[in-house]
PDB file of N, CA and C in Angstrom:
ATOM      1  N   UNK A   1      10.383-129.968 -31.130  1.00  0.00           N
ATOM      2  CA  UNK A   1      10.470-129.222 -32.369  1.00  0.00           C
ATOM      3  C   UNK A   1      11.723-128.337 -32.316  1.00  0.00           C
ATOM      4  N   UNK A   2      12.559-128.332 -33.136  1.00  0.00           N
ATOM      5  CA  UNK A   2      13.727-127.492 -33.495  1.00  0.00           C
ATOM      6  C   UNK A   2      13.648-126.200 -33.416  1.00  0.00           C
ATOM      7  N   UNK A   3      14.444-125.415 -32.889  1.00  0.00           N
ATOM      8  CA  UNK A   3      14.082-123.667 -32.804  1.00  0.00           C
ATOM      9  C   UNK A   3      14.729-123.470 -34.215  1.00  0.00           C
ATOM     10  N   UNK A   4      13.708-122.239 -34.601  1.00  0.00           N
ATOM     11  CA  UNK A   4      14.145-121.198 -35.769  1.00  0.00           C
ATOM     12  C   UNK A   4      14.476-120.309 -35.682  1.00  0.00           C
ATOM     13  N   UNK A   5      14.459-119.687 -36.820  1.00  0.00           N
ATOM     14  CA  UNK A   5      14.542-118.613 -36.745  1.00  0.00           C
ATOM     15  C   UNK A   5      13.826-117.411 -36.311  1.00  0.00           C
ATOM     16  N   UNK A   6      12.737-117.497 -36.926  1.00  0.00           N
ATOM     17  CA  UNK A   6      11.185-116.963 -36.544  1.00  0.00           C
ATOM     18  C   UNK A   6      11.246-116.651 -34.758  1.00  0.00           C
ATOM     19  N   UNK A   7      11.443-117.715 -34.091  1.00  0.00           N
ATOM     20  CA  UNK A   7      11.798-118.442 -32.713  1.00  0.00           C
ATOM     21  C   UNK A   7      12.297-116.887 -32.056  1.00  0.00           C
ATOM     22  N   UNK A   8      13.756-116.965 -32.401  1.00  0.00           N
ATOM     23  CA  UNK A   8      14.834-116.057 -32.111  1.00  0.00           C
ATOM     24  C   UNK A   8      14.231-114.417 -31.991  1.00  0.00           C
ATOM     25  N   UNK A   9      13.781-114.124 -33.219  1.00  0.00           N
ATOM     26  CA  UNK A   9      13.347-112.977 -33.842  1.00  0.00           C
ATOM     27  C   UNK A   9      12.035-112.488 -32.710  1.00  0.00           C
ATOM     28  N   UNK A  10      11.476-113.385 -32.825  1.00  0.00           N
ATOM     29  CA  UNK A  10      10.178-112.853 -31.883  1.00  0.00           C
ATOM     30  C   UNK A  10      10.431-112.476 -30.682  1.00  0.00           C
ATOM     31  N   UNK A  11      11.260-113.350 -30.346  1.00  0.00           N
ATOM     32  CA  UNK A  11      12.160-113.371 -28.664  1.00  0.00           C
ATOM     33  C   UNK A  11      12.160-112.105 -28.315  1.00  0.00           C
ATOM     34  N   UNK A  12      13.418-111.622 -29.638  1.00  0.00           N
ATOM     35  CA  UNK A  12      14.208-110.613 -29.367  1.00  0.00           C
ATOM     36  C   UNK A  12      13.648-108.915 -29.661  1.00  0.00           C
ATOM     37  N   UNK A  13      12.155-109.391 -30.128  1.00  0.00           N
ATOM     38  CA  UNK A  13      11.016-108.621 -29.952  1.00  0.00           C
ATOM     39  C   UNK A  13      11.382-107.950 -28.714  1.00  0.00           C
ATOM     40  N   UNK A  14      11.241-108.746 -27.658  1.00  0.00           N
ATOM     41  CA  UNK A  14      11.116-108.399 -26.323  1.00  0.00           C
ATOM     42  C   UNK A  14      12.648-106.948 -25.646  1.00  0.00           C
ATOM     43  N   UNK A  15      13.685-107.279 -26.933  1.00  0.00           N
ATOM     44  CA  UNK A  15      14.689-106.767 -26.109  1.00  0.00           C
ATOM     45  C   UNK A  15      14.710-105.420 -26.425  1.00  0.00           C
ATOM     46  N   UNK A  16      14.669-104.416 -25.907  1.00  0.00           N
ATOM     47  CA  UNK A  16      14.346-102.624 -26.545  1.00  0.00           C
ATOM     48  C   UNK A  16      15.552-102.020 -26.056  1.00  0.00           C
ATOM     49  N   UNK A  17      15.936-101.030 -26.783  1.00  0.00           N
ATOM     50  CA  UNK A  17      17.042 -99.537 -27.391  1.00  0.00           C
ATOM     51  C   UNK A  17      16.303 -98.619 -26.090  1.00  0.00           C
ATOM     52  N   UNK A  18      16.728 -98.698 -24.855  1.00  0.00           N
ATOM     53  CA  UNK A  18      16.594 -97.463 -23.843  1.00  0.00           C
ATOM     54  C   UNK A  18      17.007 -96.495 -24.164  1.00  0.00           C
ATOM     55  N   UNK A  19      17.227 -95.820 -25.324  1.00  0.00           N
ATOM     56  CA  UNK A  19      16.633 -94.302 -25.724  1.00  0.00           C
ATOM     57  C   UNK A  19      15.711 -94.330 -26.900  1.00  0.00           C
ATOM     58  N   UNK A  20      15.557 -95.174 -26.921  1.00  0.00           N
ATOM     59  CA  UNK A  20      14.041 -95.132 -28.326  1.00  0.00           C
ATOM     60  C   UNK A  20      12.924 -95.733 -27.719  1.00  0.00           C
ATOM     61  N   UNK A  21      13.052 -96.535 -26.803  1.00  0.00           N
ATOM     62  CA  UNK A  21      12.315 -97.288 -26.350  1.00  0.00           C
ATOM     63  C   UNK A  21      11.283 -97.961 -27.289  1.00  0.00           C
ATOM     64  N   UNK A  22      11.972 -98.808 -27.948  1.00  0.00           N
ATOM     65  CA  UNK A  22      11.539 -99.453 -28.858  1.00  0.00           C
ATOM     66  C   UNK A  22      12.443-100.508 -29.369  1.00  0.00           C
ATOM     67  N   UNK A  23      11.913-102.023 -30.140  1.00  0.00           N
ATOM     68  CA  UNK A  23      12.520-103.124 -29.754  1.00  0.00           C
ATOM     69  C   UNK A  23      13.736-103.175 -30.791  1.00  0.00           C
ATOM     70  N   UNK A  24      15.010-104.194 -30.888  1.00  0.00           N
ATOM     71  CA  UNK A  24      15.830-104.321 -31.433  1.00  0.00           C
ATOM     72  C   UNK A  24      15.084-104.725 -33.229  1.00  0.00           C
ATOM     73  N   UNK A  25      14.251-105.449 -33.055  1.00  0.00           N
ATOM     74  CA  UNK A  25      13.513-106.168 -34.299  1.00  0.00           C
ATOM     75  C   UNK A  25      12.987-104.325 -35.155  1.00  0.00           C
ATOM     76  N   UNK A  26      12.256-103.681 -34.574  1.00  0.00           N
ATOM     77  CA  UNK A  26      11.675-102.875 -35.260  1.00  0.00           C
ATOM     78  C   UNK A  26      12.646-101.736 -35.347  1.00  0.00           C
ATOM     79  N   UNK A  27      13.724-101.967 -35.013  1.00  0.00           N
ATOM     80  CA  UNK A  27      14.201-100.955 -35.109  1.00  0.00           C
ATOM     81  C   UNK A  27      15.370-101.210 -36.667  1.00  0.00           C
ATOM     82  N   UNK A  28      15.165-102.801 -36.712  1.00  0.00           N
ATOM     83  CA  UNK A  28      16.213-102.717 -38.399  1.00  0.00           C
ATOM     84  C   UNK A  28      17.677-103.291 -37.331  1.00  0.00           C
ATOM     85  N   UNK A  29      17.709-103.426 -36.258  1.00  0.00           N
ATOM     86  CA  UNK A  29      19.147-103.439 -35.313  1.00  0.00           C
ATOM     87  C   UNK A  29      19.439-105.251 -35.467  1.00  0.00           C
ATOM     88  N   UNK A  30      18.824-105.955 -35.490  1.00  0.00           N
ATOM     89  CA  UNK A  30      18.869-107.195 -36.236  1.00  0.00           C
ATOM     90  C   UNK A  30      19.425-107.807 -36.883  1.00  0.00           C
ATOM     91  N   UNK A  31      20.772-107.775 -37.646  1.00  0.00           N
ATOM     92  CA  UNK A  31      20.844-107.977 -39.067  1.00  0.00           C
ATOM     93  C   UNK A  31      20.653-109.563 -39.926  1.00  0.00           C
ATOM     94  N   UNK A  32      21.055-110.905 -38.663  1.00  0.00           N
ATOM     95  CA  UNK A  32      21.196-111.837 -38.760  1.00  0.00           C
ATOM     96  C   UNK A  32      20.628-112.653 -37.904  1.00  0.00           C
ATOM     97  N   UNK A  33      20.145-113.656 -38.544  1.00  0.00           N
ATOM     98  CA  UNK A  33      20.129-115.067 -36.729  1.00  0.00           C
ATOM     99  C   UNK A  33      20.208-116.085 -37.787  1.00  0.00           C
ATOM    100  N   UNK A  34      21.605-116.662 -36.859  1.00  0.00           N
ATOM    101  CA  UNK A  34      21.758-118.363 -37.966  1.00  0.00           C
ATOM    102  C   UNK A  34      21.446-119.212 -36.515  1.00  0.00           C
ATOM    103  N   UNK A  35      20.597-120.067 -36.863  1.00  0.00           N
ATOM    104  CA  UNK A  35      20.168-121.443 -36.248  1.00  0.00           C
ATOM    105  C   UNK A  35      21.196-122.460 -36.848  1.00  0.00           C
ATOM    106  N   UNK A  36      22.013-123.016 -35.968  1.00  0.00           N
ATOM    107  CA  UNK A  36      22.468-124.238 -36.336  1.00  0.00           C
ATOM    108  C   UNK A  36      21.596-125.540 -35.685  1.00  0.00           C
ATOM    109  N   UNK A  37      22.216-126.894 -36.380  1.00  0.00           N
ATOM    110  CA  UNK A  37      21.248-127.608 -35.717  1.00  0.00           C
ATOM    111  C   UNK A  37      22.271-127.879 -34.319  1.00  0.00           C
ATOM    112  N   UNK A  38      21.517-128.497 -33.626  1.00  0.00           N
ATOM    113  CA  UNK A  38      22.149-128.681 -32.310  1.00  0.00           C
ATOM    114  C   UNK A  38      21.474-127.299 -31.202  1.00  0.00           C
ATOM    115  N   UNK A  39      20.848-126.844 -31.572  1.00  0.00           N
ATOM    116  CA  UNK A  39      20.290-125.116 -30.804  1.00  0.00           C
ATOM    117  C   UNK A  39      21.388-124.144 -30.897  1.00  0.00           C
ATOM    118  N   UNK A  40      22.325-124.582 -31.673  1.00  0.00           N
ATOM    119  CA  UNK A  40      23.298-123.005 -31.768  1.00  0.00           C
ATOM    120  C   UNK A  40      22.663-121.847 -32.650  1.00  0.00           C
ATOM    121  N   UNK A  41      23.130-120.761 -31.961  1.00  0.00           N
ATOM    122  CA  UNK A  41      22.059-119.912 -32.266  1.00  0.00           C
ATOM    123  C   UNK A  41      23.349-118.628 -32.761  1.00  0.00           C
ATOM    124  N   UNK A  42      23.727-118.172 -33.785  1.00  0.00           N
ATOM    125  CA  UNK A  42      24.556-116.968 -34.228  1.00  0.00           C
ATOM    126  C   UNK A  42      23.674-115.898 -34.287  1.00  0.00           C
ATOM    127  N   UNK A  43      23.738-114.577 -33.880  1.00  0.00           N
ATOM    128  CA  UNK A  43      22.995-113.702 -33.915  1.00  0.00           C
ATOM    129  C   UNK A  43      23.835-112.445 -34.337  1.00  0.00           C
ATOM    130  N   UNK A  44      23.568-111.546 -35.322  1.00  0.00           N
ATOM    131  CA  UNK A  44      24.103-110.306 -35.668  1.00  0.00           C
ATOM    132  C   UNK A  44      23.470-109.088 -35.473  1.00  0.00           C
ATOM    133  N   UNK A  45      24.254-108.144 -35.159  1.00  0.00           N
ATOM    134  CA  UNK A  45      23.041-106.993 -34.362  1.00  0.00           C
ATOM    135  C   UNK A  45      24.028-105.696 -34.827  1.00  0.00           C
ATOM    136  N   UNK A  46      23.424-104.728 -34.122  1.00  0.00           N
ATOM    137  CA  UNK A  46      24.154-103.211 -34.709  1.00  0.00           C
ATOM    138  C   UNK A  46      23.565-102.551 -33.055  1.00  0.00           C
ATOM    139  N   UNK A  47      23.949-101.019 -33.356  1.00  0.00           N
ATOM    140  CA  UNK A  47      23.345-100.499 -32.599  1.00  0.00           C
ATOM    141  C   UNK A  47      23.178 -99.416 -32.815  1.00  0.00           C
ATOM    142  N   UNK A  48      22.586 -98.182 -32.585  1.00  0.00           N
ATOM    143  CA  UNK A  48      22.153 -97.083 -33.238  1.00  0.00           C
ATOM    144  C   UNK A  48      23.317 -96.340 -33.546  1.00  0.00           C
ATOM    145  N   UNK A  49      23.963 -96.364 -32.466  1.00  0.00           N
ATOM    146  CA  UNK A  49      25.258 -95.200 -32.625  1.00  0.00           C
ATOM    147  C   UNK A  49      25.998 -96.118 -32.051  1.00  0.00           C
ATOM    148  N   UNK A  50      27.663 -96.154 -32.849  1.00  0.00           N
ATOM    149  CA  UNK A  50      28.679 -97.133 -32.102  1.00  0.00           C
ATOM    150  C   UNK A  50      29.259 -96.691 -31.037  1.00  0.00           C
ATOM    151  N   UNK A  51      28.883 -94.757 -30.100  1.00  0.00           N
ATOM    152  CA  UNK A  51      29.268 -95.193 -28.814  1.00  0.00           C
ATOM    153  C   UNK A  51      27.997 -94.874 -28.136  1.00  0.00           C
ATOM    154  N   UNK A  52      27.385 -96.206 -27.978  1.00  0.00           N
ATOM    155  CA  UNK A  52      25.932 -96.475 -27.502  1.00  0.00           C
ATOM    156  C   UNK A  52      26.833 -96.835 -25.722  1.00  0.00           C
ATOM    157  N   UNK A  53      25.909 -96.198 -24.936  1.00  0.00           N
ATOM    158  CA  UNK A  53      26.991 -95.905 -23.877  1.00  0.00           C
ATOM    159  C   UNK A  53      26.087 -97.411 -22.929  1.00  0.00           C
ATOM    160  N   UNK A  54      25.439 -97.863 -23.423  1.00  0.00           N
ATOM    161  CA  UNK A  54      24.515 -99.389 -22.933  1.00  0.00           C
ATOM    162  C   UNK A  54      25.151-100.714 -23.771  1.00  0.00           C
ATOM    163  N   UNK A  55      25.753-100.791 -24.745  1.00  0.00           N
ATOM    164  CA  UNK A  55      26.390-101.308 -25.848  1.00  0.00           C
ATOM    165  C   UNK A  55      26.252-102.608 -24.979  1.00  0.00           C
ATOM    166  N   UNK A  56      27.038-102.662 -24.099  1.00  0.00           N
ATOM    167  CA  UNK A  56      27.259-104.135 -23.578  1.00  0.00           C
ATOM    168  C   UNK A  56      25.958-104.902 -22.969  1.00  0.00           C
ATOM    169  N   UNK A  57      25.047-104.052 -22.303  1.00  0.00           N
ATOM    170  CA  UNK A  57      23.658-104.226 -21.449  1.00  0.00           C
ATOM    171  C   UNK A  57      22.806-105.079 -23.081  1.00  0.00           C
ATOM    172  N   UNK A  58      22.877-104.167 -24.092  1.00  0.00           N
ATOM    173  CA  UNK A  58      22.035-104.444 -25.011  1.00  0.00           C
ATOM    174  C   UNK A  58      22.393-106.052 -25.507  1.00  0.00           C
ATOM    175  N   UNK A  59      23.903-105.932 -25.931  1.00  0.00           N
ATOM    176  CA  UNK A  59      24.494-107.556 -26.404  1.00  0.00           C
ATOM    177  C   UNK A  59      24.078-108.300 -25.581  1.00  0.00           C
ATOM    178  N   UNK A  60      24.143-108.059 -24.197  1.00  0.00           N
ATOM    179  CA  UNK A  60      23.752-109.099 -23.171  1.00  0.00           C
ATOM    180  C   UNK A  60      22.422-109.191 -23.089  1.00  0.00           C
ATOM    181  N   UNK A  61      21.541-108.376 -22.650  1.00  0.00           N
ATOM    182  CA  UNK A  61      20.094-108.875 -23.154  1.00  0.00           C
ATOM    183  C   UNK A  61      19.801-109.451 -24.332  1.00  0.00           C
ATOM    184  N   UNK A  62      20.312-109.538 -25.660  1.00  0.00           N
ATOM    185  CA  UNK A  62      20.503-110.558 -26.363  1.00  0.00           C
ATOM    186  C   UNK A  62      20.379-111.924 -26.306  1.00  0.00           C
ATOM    187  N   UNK A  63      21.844-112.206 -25.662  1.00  0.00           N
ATOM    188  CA  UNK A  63      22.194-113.615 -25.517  1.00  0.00           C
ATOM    189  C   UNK A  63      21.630-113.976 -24.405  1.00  0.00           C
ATOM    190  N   UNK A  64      20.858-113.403 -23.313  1.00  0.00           N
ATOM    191  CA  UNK A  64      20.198-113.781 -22.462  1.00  0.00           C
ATOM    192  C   UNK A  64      18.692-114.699 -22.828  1.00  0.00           C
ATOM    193  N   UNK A  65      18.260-113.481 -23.765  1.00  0.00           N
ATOM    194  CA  UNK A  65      17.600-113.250 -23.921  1.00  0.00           C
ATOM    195  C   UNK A  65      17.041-114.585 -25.297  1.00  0.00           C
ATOM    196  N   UNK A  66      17.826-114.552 -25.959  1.00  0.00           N
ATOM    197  CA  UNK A  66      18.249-115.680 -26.803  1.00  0.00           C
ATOM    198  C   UNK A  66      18.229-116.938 -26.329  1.00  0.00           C
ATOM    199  N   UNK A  67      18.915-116.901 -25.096  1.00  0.00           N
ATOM    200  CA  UNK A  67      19.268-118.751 -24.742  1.00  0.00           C
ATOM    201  C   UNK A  67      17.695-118.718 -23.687  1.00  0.00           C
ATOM    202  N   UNK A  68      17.066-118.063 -23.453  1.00  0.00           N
ATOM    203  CA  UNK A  68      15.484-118.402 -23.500  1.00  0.00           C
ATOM    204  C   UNK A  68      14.634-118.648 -24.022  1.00  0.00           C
ATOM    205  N   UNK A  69      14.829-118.852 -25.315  1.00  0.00           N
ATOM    206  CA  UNK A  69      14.414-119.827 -26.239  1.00  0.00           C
ATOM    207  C   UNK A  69      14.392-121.099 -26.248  1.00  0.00           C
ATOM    208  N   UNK A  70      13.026-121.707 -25.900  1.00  0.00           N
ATOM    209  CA  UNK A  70      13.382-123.092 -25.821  1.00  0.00           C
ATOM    210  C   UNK A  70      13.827-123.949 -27.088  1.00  0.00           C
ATOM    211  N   UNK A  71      14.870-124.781 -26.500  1.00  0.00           N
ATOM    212  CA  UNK A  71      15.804-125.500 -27.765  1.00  0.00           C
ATOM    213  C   UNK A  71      16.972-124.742 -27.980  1.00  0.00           C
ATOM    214  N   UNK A  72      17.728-123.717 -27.885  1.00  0.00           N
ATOM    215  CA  UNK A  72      18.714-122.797 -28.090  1.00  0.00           C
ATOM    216  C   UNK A  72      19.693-123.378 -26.751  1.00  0.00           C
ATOM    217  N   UNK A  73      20.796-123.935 -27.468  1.00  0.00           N
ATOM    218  CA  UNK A  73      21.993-124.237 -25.790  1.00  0.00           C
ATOM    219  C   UNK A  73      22.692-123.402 -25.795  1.00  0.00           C
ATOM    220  N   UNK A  74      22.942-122.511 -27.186  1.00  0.00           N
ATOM    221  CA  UNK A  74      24.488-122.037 -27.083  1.00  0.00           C
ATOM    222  C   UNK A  74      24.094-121.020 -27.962  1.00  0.00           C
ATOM    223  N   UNK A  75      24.320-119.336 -27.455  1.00  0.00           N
ATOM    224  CA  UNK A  75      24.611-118.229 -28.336  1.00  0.00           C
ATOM    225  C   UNK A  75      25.611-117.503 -28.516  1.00  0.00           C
ATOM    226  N   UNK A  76      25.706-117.313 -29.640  1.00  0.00           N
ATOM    227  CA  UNK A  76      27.002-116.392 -30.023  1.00  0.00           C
ATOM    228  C   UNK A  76      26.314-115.148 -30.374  1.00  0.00           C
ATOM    229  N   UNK A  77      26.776-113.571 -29.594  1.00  0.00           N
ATOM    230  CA  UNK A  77      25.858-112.608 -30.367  1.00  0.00           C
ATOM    231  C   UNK A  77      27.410-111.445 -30.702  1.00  0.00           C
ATOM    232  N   UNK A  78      27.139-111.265 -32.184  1.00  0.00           N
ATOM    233  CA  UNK A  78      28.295-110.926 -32.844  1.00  0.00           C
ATOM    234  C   UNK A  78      27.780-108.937 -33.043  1.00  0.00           C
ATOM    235  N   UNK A  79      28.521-108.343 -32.557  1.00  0.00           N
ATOM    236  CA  UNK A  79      28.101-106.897 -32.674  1.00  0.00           C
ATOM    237  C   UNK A  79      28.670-106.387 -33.685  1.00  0.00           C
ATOM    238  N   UNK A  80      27.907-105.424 -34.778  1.00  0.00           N
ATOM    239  CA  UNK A  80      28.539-105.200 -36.182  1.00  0.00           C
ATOM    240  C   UNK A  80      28.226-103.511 -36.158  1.00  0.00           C
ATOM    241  N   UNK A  81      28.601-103.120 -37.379  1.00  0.00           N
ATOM    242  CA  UNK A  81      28.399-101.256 -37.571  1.00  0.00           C
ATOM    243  C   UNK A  81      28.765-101.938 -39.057  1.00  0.00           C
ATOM    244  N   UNK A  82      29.152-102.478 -40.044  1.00  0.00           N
ATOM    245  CA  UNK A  82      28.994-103.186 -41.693  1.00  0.00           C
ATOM    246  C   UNK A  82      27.694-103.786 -41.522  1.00  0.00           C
ATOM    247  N   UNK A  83      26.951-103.103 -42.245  1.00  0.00           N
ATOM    248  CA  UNK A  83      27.141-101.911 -42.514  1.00  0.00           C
ATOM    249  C   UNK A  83      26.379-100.884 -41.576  1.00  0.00           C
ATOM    250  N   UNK A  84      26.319 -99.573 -41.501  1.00  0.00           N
ATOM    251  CA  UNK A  84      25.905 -98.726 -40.381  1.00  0.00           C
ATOM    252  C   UNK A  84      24.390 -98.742 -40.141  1.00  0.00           C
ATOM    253  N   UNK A  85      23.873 -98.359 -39.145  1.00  0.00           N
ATOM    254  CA  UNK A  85      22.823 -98.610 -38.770  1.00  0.00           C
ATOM    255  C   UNK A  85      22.364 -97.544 -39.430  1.00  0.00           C
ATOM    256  N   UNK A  86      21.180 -97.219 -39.740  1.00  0.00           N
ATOM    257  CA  UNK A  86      20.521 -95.741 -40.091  1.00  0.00           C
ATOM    258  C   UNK A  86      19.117 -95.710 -39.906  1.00  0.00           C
ATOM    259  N   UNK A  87      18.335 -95.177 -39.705  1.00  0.00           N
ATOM    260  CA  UNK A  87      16.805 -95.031 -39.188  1.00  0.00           C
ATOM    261  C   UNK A  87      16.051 -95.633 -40.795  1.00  0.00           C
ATOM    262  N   UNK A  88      16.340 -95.407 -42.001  1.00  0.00           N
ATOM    263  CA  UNK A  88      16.208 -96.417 -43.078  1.00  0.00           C
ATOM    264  C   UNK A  88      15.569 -97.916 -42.737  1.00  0.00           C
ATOM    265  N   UNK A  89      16.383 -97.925 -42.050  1.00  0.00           N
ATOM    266  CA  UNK A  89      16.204 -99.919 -41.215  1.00  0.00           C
ATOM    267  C   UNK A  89      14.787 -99.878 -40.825  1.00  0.00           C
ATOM    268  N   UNK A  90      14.549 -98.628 -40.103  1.00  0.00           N
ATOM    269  CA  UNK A  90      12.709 -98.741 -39.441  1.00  0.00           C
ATOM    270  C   UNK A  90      11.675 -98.982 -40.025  1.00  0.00           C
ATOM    271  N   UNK A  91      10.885 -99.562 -40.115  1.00  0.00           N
ATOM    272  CA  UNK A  91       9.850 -99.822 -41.681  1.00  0.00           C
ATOM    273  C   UNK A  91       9.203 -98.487 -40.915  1.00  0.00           C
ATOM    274  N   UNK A  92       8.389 -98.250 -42.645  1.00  0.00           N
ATOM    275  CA  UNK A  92       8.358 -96.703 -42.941  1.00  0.00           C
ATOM    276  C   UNK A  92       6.664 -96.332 -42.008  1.00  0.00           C
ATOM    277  N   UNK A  93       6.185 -97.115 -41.759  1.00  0.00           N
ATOM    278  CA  UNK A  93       5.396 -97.103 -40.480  1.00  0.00           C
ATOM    279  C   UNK A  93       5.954 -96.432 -39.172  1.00  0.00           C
ATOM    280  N   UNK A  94       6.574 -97.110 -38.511  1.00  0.00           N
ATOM    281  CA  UNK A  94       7.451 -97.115 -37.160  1.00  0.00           C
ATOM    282  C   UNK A  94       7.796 -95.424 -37.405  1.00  0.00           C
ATOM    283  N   UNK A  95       8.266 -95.525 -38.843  1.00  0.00           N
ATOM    284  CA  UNK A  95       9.965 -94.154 -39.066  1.00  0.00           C
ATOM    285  C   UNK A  95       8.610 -93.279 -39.209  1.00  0.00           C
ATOM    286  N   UNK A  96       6.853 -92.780 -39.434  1.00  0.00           N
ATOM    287  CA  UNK A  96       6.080 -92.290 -39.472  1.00  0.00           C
ATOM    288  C   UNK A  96       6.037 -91.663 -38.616  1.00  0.00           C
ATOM    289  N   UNK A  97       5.439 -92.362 -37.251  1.00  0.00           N
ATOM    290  CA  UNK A  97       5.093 -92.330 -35.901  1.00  0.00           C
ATOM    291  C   UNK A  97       6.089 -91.570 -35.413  1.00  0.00           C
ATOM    292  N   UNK A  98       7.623 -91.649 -35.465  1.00  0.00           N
ATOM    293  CA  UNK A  98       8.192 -91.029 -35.015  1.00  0.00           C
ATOM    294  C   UNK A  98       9.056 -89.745 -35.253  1.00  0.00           C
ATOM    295  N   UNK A  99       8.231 -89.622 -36.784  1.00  0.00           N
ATOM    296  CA  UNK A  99       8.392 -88.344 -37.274  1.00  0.00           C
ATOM    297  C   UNK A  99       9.908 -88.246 -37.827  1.00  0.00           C
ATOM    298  N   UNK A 100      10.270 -89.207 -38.504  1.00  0.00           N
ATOM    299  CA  UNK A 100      11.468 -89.999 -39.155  1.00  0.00           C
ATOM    300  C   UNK A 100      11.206 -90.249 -40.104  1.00  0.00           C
TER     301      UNK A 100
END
């Protein structure tokens, strides 16, 4: 069976913001995942603050994290700030809990 998107997303459930401690998905840090066929996998992401002093740890748990997806051969993970990250992104649950 072909990986999706869905696939990717859940994955990357797993990958968490070591000062929020909380995952890339719930945090809105996400912005994209293109599945090509063939398992290429494009992924677009942000990060809370652009001098996130883990910046590189985080991209890389990504694409690590990504090409553990079964069916995925090849990731590209593209780091963005277009547009800026803002606690907005958190569904208004999450942004509750944390008094946001």
């Amino acid at each position: 069976m072909p990986v999706t998107e869905r696939d990717v997303r859940n994955a990357l459930k797993t990958v968490k913001d070591p000062e929020l401690d909380l995952d890339l998905v719930v945090l809105g840090l996400v912005y994209d995942i293109d599945v090509a066929e063939g398992g290429a996998v494009h992924v677009v992401i942000s990060l809370t603050s652009p001098g996130c002093p883990v910046a590189e740890q985080i991209v890389e748990d990504v694409r690590a994290t990504t090409l553990g997806v079964e069916g995925v051969d090849k990731v590209e993970v593209e780091l963005t700030f277009d547009p800026p990250w803002t606690p907005e992104r958190i569904s208004p649950l999450i942004r509750s809990s944390l008094g946001i």
